[in-house]
N, C-alpha and C. Protein backbone atom coordinates (compact mmCIF):
# COMPACT_ATOMS: atom_id res chain seq x y z
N UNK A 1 -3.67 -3.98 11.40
CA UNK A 1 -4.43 -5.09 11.90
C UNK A 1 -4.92 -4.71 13.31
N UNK A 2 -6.24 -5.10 13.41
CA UNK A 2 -6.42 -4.50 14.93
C UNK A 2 -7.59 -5.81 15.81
N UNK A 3 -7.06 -6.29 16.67
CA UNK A 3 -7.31 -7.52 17.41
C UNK A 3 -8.62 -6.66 18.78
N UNK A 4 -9.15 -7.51 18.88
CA UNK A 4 -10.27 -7.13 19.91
C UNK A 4 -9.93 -8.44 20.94
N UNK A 5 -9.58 -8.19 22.05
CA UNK A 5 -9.47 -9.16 23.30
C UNK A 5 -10.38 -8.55 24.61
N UNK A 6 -11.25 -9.58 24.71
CA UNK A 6 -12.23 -9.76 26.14
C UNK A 6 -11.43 -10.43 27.12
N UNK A 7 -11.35 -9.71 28.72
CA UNK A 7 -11.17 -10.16 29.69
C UNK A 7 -11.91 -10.45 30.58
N UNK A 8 -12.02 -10.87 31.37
CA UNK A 8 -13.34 -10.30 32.51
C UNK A 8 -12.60 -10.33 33.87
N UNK A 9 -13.28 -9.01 34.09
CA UNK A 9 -12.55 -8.69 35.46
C UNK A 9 -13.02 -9.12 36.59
N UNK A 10 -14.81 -9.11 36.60
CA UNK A 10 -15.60 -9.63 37.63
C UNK A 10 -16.61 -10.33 36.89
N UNK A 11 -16.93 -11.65 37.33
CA UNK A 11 -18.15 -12.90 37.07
C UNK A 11 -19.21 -11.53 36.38
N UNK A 12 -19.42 -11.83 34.92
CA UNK A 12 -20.75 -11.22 34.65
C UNK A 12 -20.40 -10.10 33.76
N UNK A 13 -19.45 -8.98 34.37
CA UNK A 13 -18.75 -8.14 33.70
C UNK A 13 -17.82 -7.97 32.85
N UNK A 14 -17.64 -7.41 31.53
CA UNK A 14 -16.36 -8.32 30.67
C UNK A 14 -15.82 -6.47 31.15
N UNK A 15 -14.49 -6.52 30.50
CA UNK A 15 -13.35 -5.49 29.75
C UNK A 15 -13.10 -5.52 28.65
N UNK A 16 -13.37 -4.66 27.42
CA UNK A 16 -13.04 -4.90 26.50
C UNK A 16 -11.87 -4.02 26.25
N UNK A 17 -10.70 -4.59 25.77
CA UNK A 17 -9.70 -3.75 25.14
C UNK A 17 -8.74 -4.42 24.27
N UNK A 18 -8.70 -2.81 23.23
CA UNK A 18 -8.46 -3.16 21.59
C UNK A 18 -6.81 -3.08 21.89
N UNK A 19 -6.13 -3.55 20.74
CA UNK A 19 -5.21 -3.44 20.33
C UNK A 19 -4.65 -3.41 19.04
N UNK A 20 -4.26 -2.13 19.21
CA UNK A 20 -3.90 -1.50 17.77
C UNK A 20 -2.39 -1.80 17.09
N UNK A 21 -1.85 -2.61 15.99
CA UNK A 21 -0.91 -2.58 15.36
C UNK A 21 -0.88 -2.45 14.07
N UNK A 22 0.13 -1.16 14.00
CA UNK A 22 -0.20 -1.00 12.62
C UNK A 22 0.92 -1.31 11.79
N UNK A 23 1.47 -2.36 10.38
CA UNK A 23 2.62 -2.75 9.97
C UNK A 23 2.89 -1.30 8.71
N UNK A 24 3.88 -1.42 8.26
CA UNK A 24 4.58 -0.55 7.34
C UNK A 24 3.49 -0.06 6.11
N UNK A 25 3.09 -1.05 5.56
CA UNK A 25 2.00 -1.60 5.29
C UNK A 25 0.73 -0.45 5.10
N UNK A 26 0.15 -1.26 6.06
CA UNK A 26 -1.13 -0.49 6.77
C UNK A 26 -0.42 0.66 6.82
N UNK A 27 0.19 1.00 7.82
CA UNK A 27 0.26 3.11 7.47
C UNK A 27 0.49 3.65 6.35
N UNK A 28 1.17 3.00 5.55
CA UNK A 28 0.85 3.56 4.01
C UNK A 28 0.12 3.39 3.50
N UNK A 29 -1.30 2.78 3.19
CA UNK A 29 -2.52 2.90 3.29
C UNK A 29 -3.16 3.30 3.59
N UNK A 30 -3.02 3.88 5.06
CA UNK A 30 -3.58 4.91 5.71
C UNK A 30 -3.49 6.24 5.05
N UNK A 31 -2.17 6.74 5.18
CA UNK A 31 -1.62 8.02 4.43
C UNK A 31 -2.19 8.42 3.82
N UNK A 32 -1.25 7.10 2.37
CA UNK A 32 -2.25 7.33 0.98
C UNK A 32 -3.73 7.77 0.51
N UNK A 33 -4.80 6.98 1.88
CA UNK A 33 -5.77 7.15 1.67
C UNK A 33 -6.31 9.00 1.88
N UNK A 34 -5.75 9.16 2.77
CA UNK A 34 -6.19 10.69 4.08
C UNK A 34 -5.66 11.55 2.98
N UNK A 35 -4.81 11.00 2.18
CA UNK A 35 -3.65 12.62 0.80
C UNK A 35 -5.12 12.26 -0.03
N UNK A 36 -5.64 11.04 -0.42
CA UNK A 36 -6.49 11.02 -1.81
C UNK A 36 -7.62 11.61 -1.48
N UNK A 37 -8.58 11.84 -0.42
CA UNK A 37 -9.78 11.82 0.43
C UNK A 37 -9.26 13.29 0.52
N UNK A 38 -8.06 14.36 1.03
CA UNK A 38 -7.92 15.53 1.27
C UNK A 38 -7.95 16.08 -0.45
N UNK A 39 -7.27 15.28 -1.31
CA UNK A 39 -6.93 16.08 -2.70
C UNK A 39 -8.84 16.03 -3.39
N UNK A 40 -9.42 15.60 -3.27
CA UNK A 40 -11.05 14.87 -3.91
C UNK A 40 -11.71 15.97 -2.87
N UNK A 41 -11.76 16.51 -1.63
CA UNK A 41 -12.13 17.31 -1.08
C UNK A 41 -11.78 18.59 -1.42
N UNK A 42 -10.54 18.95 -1.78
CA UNK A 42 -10.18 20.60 -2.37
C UNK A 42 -10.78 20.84 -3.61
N UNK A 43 -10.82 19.41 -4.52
CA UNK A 43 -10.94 19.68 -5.98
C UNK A 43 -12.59 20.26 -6.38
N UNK A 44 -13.19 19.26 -5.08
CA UNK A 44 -14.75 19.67 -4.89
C UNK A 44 -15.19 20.96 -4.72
N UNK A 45 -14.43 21.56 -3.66
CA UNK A 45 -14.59 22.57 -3.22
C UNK A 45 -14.47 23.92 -4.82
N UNK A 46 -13.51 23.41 -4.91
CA UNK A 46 -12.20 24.25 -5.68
C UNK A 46 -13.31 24.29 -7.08
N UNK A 47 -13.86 23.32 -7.48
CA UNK A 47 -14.60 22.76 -8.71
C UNK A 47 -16.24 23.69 -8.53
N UNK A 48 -16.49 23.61 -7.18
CA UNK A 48 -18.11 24.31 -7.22
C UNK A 48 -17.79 25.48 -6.93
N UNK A 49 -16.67 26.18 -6.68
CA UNK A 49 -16.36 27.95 -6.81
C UNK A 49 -16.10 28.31 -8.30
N UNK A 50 -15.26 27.49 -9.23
CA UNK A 50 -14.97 27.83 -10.26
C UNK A 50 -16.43 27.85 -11.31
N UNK A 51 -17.71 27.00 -11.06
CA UNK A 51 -18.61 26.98 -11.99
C UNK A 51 -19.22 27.71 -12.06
N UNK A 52 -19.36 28.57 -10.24
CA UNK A 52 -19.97 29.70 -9.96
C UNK A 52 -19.36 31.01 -10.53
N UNK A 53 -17.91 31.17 -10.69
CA UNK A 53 -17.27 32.13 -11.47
C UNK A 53 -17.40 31.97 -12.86
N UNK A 54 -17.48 30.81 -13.51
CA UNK A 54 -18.21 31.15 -14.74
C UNK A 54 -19.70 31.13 -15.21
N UNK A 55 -20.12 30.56 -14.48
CA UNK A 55 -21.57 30.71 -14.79
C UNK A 55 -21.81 32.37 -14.69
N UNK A 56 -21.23 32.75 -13.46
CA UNK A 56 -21.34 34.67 -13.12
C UNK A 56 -21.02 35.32 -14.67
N UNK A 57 -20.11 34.68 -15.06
CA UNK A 57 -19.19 35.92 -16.24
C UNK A 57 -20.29 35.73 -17.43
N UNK A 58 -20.96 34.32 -17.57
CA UNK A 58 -21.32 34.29 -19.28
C UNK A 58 -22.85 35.13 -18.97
N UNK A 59 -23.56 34.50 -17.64
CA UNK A 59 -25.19 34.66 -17.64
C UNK A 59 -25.24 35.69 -16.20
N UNK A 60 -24.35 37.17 -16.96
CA UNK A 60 -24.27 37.76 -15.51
C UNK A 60 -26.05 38.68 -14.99
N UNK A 61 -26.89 38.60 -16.02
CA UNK A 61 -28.35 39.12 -15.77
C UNK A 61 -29.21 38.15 -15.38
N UNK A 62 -28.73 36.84 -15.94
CA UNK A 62 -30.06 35.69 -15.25
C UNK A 62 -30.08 35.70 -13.65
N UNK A 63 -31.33 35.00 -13.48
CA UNK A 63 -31.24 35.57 -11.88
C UNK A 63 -30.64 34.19 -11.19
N UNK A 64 -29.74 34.05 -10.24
CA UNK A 64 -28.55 33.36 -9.47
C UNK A 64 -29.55 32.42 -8.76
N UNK A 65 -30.82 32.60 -8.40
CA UNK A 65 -31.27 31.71 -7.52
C UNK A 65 -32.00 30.31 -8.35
N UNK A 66 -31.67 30.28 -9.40
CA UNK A 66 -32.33 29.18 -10.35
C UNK A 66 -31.04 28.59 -10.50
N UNK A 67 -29.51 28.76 -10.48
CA UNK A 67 -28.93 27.92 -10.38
C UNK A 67 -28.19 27.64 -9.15
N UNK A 68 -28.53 28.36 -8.14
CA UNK A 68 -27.45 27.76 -7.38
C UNK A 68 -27.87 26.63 -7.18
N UNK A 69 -29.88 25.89 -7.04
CA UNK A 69 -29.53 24.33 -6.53
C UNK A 69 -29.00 23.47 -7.73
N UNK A 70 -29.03 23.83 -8.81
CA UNK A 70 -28.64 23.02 -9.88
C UNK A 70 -26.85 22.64 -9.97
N UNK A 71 -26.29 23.72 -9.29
CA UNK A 71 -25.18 24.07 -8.84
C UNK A 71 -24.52 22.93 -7.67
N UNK A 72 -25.47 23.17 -6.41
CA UNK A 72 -25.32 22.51 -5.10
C UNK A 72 -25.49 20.77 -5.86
N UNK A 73 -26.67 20.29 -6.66
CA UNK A 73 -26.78 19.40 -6.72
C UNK A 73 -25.59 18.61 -7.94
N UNK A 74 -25.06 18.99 -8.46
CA UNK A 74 -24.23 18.87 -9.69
C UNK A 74 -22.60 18.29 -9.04
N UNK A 75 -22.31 20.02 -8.13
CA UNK A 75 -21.24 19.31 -6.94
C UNK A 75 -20.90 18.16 -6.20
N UNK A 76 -22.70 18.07 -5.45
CA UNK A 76 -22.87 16.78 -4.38
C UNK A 76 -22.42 15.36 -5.22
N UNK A 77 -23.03 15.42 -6.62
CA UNK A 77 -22.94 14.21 -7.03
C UNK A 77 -21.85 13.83 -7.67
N UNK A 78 -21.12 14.85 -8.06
CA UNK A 78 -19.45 15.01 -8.41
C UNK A 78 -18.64 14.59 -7.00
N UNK A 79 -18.64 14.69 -5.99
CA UNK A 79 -18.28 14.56 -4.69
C UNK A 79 -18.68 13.51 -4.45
N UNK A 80 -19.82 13.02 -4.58
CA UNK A 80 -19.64 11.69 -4.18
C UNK A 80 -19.50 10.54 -4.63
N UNK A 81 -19.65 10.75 -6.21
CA UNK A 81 -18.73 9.69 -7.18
C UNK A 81 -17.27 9.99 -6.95
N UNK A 82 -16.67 10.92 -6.16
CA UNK A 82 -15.26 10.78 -5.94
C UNK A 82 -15.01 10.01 -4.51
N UNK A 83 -15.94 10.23 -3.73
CA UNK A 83 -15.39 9.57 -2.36
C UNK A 83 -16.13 8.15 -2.39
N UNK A 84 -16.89 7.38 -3.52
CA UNK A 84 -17.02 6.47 -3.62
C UNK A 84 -15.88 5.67 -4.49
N UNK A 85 -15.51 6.35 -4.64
CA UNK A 85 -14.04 5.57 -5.23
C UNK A 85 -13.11 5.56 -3.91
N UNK A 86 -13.08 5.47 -3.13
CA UNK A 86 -12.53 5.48 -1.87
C UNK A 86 -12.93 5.00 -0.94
């Protein structure tokens, strides 16, 4: 939970300062979230090296520059139907 309190120090001028508390709760939410968001980030990664190692092995004479954007774009949208779940 995080509270926003205005003071004012001088006529005209405010201070703003936050205050942060976080219950048992909330940091396990937090966590949880930063492990799911790190595991959806490796798998991405991990997922657009592996298509490139097989795409290499089956179509090793076609020429590489016709798929890598088909490649780049295939990833992006795999990646971000995962961090939209989040």
């Amino acid at each position: 939970m995080i509270s926003i309190l205005q003071r004012a120090a001088r006529p005209g001028i405010g201070r703003i300062r936050v205050h942060v508390q976080l219950d048992f709760t909330d940091a396990c939410r937090a966590f949880s979230f930063c492990l799911l968001h790190s595991a959806c980030w490796h798998l991405h990664v991990y997922h657009r090296f592996h298509l490139l190692f097989v795409y290499l092995s089956i179509f090793p004479s076609f020429p590489t520059f016709l798929f890598f954007p088909f490649l780049f774009l295939l990833t992006e949208f795999v990646g971000a139907r995962a961090n939209a779940l989040f």
